[in-house]
Protein backbone atom coordinates (compact mmCIF):
# COMPACT_ATOMS: atom_id res chain seq x y z
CA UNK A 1 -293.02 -120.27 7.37
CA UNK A 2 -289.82 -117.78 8.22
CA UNK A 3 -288.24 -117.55 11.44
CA UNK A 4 -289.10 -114.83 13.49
CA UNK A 5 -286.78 -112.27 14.18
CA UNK A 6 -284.89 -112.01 17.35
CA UNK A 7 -286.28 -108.79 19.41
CA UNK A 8 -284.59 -105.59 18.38
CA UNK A 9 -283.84 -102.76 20.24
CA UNK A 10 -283.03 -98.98 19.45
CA UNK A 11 -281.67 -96.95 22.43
CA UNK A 12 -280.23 -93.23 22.34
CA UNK A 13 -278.16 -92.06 25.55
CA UNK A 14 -277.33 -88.18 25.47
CA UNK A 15 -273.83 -86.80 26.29
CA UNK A 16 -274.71 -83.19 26.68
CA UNK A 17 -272.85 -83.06 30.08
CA UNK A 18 -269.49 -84.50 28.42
CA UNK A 19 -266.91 -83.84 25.32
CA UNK A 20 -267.62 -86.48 23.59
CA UNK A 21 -263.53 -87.07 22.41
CA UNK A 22 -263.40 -88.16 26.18
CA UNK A 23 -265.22 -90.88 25.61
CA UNK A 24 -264.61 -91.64 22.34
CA UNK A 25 -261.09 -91.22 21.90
CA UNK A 26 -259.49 -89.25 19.51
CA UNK A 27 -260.75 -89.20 15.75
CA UNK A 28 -263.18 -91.91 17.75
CA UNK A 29 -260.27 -94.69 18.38
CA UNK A 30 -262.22 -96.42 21.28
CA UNK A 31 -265.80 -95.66 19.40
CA UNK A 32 -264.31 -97.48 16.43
CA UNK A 33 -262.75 -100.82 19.22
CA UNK A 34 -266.44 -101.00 20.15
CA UNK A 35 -267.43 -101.24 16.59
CA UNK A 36 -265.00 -104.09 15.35
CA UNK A 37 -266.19 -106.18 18.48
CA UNK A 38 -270.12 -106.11 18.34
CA UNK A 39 -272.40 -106.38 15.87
CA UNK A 40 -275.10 -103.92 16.44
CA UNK A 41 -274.68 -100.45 14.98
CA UNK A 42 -273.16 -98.15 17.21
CA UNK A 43 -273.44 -94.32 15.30
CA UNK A 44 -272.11 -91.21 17.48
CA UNK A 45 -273.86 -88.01 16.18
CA UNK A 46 -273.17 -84.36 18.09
CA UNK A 47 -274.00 -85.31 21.88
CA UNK A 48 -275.98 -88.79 20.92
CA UNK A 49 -275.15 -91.99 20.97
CA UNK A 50 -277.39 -94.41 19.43
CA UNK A 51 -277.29 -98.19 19.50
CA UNK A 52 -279.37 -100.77 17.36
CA UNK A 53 -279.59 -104.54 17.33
CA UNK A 54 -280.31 -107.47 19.13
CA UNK A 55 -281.62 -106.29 22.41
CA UNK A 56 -279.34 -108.46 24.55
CA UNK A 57 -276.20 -107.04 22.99
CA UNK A 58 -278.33 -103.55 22.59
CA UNK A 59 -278.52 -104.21 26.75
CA UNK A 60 -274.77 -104.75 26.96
CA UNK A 61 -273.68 -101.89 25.54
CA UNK A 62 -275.58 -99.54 26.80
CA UNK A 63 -274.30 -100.77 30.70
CA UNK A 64 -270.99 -100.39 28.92
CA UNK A 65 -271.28 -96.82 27.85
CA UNK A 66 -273.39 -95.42 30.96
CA UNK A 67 -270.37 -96.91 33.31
CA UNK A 68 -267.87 -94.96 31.06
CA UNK A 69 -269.60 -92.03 31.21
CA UNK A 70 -269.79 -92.02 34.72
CA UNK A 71 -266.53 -92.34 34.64
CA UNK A 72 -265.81 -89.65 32.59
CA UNK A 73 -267.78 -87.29 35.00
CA UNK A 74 -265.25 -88.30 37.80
CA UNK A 75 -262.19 -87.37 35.73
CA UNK A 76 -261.38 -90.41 34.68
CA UNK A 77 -259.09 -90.71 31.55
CA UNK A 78 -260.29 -93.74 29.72
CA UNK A 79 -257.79 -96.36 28.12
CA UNK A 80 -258.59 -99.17 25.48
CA UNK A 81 -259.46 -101.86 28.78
CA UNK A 82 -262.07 -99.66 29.58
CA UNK A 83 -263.91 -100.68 26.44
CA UNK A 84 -263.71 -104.71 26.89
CA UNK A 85 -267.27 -105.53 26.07
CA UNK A 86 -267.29 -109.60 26.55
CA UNK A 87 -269.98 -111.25 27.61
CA UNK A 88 -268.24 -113.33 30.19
CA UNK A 89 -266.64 -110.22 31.71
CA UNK A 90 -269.80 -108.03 32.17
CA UNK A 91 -271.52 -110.76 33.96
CA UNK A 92 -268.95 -110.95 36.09
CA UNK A 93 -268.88 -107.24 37.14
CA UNK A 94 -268.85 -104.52 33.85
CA UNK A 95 -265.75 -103.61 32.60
CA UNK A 96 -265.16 -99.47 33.89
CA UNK A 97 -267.76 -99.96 37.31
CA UNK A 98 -264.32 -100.27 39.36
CA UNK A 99 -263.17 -96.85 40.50
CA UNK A 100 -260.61 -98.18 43.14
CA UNK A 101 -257.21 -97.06 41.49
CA UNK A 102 -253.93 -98.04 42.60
CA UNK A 103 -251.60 -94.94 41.86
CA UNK A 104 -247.93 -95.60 40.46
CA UNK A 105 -245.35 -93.51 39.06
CA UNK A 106 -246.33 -93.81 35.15
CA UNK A 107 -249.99 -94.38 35.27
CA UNK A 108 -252.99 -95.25 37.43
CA UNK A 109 -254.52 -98.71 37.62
CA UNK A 110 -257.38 -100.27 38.47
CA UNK A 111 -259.38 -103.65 38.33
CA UNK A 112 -261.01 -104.78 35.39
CA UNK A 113 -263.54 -107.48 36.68
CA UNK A 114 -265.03 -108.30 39.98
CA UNK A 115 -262.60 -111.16 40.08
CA UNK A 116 -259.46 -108.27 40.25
CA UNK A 117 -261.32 -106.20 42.29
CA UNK A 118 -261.60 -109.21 45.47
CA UNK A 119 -258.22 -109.64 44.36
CA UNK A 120 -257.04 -105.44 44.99
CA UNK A 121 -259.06 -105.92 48.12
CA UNK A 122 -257.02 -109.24 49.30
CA UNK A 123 -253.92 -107.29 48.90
CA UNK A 124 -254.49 -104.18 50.81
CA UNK A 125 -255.76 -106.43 53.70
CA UNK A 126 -253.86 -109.49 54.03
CA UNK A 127 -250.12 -109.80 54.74
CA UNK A 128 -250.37 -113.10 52.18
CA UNK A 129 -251.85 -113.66 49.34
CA UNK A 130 -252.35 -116.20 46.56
CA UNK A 131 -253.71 -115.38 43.39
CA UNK A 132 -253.90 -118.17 40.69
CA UNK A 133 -255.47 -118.04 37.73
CA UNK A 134 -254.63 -118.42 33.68
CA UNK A 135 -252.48 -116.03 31.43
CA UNK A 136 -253.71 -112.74 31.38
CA UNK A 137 -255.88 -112.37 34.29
CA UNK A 138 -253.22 -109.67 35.63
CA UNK A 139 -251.78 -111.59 38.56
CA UNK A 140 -248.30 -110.48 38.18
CA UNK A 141 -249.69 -106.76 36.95
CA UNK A 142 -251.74 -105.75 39.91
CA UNK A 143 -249.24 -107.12 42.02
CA UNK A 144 -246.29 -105.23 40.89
CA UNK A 145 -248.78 -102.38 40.91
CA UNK A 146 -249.82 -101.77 44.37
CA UNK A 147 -245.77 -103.00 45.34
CA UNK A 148 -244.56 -100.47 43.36
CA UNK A 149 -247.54 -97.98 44.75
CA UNK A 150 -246.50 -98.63 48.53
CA UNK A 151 -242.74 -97.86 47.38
CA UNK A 152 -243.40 -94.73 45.98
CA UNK A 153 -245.26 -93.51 48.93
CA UNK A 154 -242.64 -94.82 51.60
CA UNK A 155 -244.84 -97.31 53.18
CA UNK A 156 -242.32 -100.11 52.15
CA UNK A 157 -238.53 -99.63 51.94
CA UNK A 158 -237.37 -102.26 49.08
CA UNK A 159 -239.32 -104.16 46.38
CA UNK A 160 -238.59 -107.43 46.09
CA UNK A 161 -239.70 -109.66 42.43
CA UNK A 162 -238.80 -113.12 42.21
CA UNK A 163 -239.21 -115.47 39.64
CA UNK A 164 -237.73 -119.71 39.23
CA UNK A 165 -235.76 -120.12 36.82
CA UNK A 166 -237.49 -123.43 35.88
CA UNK A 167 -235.80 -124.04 32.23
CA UNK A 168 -232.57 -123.40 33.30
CA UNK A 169 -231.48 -126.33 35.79
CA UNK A 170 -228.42 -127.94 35.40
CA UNK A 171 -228.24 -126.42 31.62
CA UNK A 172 -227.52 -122.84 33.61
CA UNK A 173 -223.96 -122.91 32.80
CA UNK A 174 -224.01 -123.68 29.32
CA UNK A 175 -225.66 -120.21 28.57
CA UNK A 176 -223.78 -117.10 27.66
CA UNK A 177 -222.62 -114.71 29.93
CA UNK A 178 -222.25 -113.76 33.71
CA UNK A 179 -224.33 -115.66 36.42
CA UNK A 180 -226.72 -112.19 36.13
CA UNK A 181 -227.11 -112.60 32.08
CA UNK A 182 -227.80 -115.77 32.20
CA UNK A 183 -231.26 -115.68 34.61
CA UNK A 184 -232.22 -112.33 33.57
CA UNK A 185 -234.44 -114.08 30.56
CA UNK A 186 -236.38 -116.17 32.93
CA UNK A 187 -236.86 -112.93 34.72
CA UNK A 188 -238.06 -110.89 31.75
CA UNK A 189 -241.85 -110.40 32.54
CA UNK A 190 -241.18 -108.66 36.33
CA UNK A 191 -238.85 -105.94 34.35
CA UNK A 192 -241.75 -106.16 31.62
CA UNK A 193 -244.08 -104.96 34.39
CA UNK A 194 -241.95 -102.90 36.32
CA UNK A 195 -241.51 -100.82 33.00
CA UNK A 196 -244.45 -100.69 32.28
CA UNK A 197 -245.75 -98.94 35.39
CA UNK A 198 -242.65 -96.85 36.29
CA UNK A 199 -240.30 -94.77 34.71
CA UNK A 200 -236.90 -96.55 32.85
CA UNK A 201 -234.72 -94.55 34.41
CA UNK A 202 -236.15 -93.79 38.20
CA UNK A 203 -236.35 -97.70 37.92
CA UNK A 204 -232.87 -98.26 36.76
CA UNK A 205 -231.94 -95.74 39.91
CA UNK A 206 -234.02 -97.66 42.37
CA UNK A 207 -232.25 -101.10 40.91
CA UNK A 208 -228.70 -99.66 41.21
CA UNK A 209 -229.86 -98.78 45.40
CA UNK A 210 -231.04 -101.68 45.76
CA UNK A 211 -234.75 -100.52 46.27
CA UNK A 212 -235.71 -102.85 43.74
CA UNK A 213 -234.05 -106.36 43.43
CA UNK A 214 -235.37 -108.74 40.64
CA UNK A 215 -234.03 -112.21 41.43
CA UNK A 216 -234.39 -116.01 40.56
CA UNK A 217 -235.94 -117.74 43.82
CA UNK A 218 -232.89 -119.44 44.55
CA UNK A 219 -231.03 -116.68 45.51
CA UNK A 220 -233.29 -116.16 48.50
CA UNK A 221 -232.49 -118.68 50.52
CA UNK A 222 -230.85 -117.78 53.54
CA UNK A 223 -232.33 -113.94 53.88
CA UNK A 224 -234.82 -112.17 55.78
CA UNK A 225 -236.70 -109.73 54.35
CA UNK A 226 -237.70 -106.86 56.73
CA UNK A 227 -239.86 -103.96 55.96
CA UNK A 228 -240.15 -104.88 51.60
CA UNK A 229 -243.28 -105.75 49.14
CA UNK A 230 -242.38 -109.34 48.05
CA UNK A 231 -243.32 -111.16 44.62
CA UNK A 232 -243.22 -114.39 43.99
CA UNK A 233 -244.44 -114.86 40.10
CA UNK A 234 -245.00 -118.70 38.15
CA UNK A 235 -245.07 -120.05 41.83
CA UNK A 236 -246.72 -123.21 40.38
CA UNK A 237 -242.77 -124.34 39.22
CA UNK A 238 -241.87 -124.33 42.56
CA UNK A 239 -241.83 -127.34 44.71
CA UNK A 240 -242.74 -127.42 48.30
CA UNK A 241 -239.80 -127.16 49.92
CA UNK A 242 -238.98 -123.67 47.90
CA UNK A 243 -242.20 -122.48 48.56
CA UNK A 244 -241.71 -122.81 52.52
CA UNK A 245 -238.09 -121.18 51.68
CA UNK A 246 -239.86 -118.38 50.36
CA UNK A 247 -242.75 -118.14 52.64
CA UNK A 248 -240.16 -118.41 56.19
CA UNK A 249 -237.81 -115.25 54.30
CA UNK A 250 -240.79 -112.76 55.79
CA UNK A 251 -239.76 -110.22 58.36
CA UNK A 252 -241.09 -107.92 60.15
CA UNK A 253 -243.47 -104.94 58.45
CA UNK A 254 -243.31 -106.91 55.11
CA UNK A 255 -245.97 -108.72 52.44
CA UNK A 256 -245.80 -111.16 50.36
CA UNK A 257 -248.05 -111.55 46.80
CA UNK A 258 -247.88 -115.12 45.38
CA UNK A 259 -248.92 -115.96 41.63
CA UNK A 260 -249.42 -119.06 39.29
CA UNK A 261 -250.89 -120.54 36.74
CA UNK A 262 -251.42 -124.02 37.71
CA UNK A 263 -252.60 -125.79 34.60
CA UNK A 264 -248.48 -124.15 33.30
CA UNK A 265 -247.14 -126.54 35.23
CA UNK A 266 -243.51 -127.05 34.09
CA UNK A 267 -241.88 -129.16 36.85
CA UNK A 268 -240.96 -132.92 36.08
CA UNK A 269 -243.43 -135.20 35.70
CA UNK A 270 -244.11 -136.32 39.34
CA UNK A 271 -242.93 -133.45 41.37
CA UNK A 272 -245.85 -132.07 43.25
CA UNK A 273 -246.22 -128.12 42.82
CA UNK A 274 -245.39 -125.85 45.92
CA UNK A 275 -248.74 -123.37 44.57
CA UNK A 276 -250.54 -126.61 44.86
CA UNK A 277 -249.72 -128.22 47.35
CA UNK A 278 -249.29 -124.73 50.07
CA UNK A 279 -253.09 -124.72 49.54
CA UNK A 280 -253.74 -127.23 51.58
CA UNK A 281 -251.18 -126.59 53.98
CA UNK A 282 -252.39 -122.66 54.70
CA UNK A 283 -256.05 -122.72 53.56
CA UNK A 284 -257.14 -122.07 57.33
CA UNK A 285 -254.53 -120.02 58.31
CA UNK A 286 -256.03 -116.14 59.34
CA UNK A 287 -253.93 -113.72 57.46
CA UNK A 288 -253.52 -115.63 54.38
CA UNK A 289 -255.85 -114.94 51.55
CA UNK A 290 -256.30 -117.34 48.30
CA UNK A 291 -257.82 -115.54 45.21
CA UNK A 292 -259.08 -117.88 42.41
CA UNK A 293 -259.24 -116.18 39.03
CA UNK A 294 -260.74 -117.34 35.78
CA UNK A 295 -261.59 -117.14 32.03
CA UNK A 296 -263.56 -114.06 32.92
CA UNK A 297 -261.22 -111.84 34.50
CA UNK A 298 -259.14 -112.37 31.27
CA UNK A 299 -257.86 -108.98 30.28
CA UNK A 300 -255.52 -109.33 27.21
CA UNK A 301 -256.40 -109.51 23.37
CA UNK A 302 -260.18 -110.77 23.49
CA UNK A 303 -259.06 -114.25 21.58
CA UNK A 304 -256.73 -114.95 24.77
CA UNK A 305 -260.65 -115.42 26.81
CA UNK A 306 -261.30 -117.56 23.60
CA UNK A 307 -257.66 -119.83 24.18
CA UNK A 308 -258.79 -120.97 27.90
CA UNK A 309 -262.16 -121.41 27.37
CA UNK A 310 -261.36 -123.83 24.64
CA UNK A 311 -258.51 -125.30 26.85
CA UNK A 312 -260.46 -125.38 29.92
CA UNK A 313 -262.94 -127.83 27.22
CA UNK A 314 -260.56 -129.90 25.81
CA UNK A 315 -259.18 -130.32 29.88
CA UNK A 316 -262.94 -131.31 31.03
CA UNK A 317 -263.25 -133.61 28.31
């Protein structure tokens, strides 16, 4: 006797109130990102969309594509995110439902999952906050975001993204260079971000004022930081005593954003982490926030969800 089939559904959603290249992309690009990632047909026709397959995944896509049109109603210009169609992510909160954007100089941003979204929220209500979570989860992203947003519209004076330069140690001085050369590669992700969502030059300006400062953590001791938007990024290879450095440089009208990764731990073996260990210390303190992010707020390549789910099994194992 065969197996049954699984239920199948056939759905047809009508665009007549949009250009469909708006949604689609040009020559269909994002139509086509959908395709390679699902296995129900997905055929575009004039102002129709149809969808057939499984009806769960039938169901999934058809949240996915009445969010983005919604979307596209409210002027939204749609980017490749928008069309992250993971299982784990649209139980979490559907990819596109998040209209909150945080405006910077090259591009608007805006959560991806419910997960960002309490995370946006932490940040433009708390003075403090933690976010830790795995690679890719946008921790340092959002952060740099809304720091670089509150630059641009005066509400901050200076930007401030530090990094520890872990690796380097005591083997600092045996790599090439000025003292400057030789940190700027632990340092490489803030300008990665800082690029991405500003201008080269207007940020090479803002540098050479001193608007923006990227620095290793040790070159904070000793300073207070008055009126600035402060980063502290890989805060899981600090150690205690550099994370109350870094919390006690605060002045007044200023914020901090805090991010790690602690299962990247790369202290020696033994040393407690600062990320770690300032949870306990602050967790009741009013004006601090923690925000826990996870495998579903994941938004790089899709296989990078994949990577610490399977590490998060092999861990619990």
């Amino acid at each position: 006797m065969s197996e049954p089939e699984s239920d199948q559904r056939d759905v047809c959603i009508t665009l007549s109130e949009i250009d469909p290249i708006r949604l689609f992309g040009q020559n269909d690009q994002w139509l086509r990102q959908v395709r390679r990632r699902t296995d129900a047909r997905v055929v575009a026709r004039g102002h129709e969309l149809r969808i057939i397959g499984e009806a769960q995944e039938v169901q999934r896509l058809e949240t996915l594509f009445l969010s983005l049109i919604r979307l596209v109603k409210q002027g939204r210009r749609l980017e490749a995110d928008d069309f992250e169609i993971s299982p784990e992510r649209q139980r979490h909160g559907v990819t596109g439902q998040t209209t909150d954007a945080i405006t910077t100089p090259r591009k608007e941003v805006r959560p991806k999952t419910a997960g960002q979204a309490a995370y946006l929220e932490a940040m433009q209500s708390k003075d403090i906050v933690f976010s830790i979570g795995p690679a890719g989860t946008g921790k340092t992203y959002l952060a740099a975001a809304i720091a670089i947003s509150a630059l641009s519209h005066h509400e901050v004076r200076r930007l401030i993204l530090v990094r520890p330069a872990v690796e380097a140690g005591e083997k600092l001085g045996y790599l090439p260079g000025d003292l400057r050369e030789k940190v700027d590669p632990y340092l490489r992700p803030l300008y990665d971000a800082l690029y991405d969502l500003m201008p080269l030059e207007r940020a090479k300006r803002l540098m050479a004022m001193e608007a923006i400062e990227i620095v290793p953590l040790a070159f904070m001791r000793g300073r207070t930081l008055n009126d600035s938007y402060v980063i502290l990024d890989e805060a899981q290879n600090t150690t205690p005593l550099q994370m109350k450095m870094f919390l006690t440089r605060l002045g007044n009208k200023s914020k901090a954003i805090i991010t790690g990764d602690i299962t990247q731990i790369d202290l020696p073996q033994g040393q407690i982490s600062g990320l770690i260990h300032v949870r306990q210390v602050l967790r009741d303190v009013k004006g601090v926030a923690f925000v826990e992010l996870g495998r579903a707020d994941v938004v790089r390549h899709p296989l990078v969800q994949k990577i610490v789910e399977a590490y998060e099994r092999l861990e619990n194992s």
